[in-house]
Protein backbone atom coordinates (compact mmCIF):
# COMPACT_ATOMS: atom_id res chain seq x y z
CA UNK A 1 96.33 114.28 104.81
CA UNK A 2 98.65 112.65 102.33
CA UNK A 3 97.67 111.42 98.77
CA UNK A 4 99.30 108.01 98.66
CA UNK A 5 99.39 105.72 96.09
CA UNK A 6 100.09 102.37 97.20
CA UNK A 7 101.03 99.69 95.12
CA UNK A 8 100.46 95.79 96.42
CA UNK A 9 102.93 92.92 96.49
CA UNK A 10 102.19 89.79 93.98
CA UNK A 11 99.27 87.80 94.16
CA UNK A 12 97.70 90.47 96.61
CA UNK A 13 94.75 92.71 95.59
CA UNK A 14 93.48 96.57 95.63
CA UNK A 15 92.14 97.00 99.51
CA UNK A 16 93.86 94.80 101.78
CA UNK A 17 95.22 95.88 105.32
CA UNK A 18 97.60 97.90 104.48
CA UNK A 19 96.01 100.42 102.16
CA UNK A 20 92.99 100.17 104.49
CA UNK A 21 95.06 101.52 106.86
CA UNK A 22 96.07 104.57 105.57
CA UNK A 23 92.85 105.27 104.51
CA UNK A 24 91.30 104.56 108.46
CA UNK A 25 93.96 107.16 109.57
CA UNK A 26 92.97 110.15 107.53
CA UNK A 27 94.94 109.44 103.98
CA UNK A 28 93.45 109.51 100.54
CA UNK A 29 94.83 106.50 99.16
CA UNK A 30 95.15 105.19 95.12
CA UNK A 31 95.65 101.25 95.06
CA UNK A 32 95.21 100.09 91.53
CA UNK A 33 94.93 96.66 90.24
CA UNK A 34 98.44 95.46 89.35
CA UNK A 35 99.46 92.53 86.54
CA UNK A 36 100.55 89.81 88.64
CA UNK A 37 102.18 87.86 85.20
CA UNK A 38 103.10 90.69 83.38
CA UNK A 39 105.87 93.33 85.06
CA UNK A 40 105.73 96.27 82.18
CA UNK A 41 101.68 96.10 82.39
CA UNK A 42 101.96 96.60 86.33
CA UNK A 43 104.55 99.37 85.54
CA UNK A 44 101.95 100.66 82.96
CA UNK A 45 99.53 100.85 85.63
CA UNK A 46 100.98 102.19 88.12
CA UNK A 47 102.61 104.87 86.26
CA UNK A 48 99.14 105.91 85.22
CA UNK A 49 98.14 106.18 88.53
CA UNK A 50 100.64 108.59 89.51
CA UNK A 51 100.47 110.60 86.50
CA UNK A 52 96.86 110.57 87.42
CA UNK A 53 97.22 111.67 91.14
CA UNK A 54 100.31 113.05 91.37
CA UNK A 55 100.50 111.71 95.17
CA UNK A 56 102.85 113.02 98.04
CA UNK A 57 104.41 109.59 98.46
CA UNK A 58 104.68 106.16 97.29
CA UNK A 59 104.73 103.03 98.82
CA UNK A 60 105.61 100.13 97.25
CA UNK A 61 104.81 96.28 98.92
CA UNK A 62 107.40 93.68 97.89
CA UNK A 63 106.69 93.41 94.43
CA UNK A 64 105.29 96.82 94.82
CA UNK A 65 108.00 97.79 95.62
CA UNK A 66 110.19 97.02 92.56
CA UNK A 67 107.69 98.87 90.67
CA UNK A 68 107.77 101.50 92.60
CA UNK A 69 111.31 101.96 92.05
CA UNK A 70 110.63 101.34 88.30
CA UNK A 71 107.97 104.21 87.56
CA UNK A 72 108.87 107.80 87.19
CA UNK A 73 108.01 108.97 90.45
CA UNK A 74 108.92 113.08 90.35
CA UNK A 75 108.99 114.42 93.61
CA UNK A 76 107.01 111.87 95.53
CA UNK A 77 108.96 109.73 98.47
CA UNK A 78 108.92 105.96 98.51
CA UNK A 79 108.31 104.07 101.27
CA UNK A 80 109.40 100.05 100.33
CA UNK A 81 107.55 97.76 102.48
CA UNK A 82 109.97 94.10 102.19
CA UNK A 83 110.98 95.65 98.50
CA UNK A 84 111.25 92.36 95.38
CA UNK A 85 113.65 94.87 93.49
CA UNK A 86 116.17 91.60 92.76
CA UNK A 87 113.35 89.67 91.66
CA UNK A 88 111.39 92.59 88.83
CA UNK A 89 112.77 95.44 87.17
CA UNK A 90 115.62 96.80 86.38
CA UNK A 91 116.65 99.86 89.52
CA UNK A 92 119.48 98.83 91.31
CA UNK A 93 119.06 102.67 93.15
CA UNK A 94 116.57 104.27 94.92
CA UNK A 95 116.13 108.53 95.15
CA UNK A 96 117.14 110.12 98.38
CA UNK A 97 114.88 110.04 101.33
CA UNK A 98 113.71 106.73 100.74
CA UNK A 99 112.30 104.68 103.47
CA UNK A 100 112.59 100.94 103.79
CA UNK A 101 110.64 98.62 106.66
CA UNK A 102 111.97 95.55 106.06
CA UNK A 103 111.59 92.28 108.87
CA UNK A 104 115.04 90.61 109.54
CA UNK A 105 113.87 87.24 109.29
CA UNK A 106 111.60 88.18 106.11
CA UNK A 107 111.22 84.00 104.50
CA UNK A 108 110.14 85.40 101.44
CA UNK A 109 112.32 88.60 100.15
CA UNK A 110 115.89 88.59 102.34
CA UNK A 111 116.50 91.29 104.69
CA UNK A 112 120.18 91.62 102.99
CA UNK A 113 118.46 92.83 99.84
CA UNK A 114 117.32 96.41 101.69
CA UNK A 115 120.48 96.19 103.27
CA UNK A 116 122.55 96.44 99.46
CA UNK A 117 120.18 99.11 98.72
CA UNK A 118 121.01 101.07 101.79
CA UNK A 119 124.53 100.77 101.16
CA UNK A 120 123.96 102.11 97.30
CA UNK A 121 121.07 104.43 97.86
CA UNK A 122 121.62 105.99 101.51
CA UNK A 123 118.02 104.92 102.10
CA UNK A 124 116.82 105.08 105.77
CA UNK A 125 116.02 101.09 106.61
CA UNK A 126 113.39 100.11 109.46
CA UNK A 127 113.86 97.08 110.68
CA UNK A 128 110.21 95.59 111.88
CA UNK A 129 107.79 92.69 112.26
CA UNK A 130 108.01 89.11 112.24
CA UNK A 131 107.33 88.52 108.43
CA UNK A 132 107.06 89.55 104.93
CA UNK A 133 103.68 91.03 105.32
CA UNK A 134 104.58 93.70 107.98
CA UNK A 135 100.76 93.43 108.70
CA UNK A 136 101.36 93.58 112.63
CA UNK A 137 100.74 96.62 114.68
CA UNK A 138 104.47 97.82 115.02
CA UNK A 139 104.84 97.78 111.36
CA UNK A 140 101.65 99.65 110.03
CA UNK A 141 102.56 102.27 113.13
CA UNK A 142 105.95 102.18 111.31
CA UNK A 143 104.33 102.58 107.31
CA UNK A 144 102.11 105.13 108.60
CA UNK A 145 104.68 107.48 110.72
CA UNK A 146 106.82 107.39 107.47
CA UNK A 147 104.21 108.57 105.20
CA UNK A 148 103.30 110.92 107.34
CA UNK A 149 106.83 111.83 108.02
CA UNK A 150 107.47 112.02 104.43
CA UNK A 151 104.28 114.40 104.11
CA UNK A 152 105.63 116.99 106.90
CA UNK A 153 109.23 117.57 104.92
CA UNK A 154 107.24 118.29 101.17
């Protein structure tokens, strides 16, 4: 079991799918509350969490995701689900061993985006589902064999 603290995408709230499940399949997952109007409060909030925690990997949702790659995240791997980093933030970069699911034909944050950060980063970039919520099967199979991938290699 992984400690996870997952951080949702804009205009999205604590306990949707995705954290949900994590938590279904055995993971003890943080999801705080996160500013959608103000980017350094989320950042606040999130970093609190992890100081808090101290989880075994991060993963970030679309906005999320910026702030994941924002926060001072020690040790812990990210996992960027459709990562906003272009649109919040400043991180151009993500830490080695990052994992990115990212859809193709994504209408909201464009697949090229994950594609630049590969090409800076090295990160490892899964390409899955049909949209920018990655809340079919294939891609919470995908989200959850990464955390738990990310959990084995600790």
């Amino acid at each position: 079991m992984a400690t996870i603290l997952f951080l949702h995408g804009w205009h999205s709230v604590p306990g949707g799918l995705k954290p949900s499940f994590l938590i279904q399949h055995g993971h003890q997952v943080i999801n705080p509350a996160l500013d959608d109007d103000d980017f350094p409060a989320a950042l606040a909030a999130a970093q609190d969490a992890f100081d808090r925690c101290q989880p075994h990997v991060v993963v970030g949702s679309s906005r999320g995701g910026s702030v994941a790659m924002n926060i001072n995240s020690g040790i812990a791997k990210l996992i960027l689900l459709c990562p906003a980093w272009k649109n919040w933030g400043s991180a151009t970069k993500v830490k080695p061993g990052t994992v990115i699911l990212h859809c193709r034909t994504d209408e909201i944050i464009p697949f090229a985006d994950s594609e630049e950060l590969v090409r800076s980063s090295g990160a490892t970039l899964i390409e899955t589902g049909s949209d920018h919520r990655l809340a079919d099967p294939q891609s919470l199979a995908a989200m959850l064999k990464a955390c738990e991938e990310s959990q084995v290699r600790d």
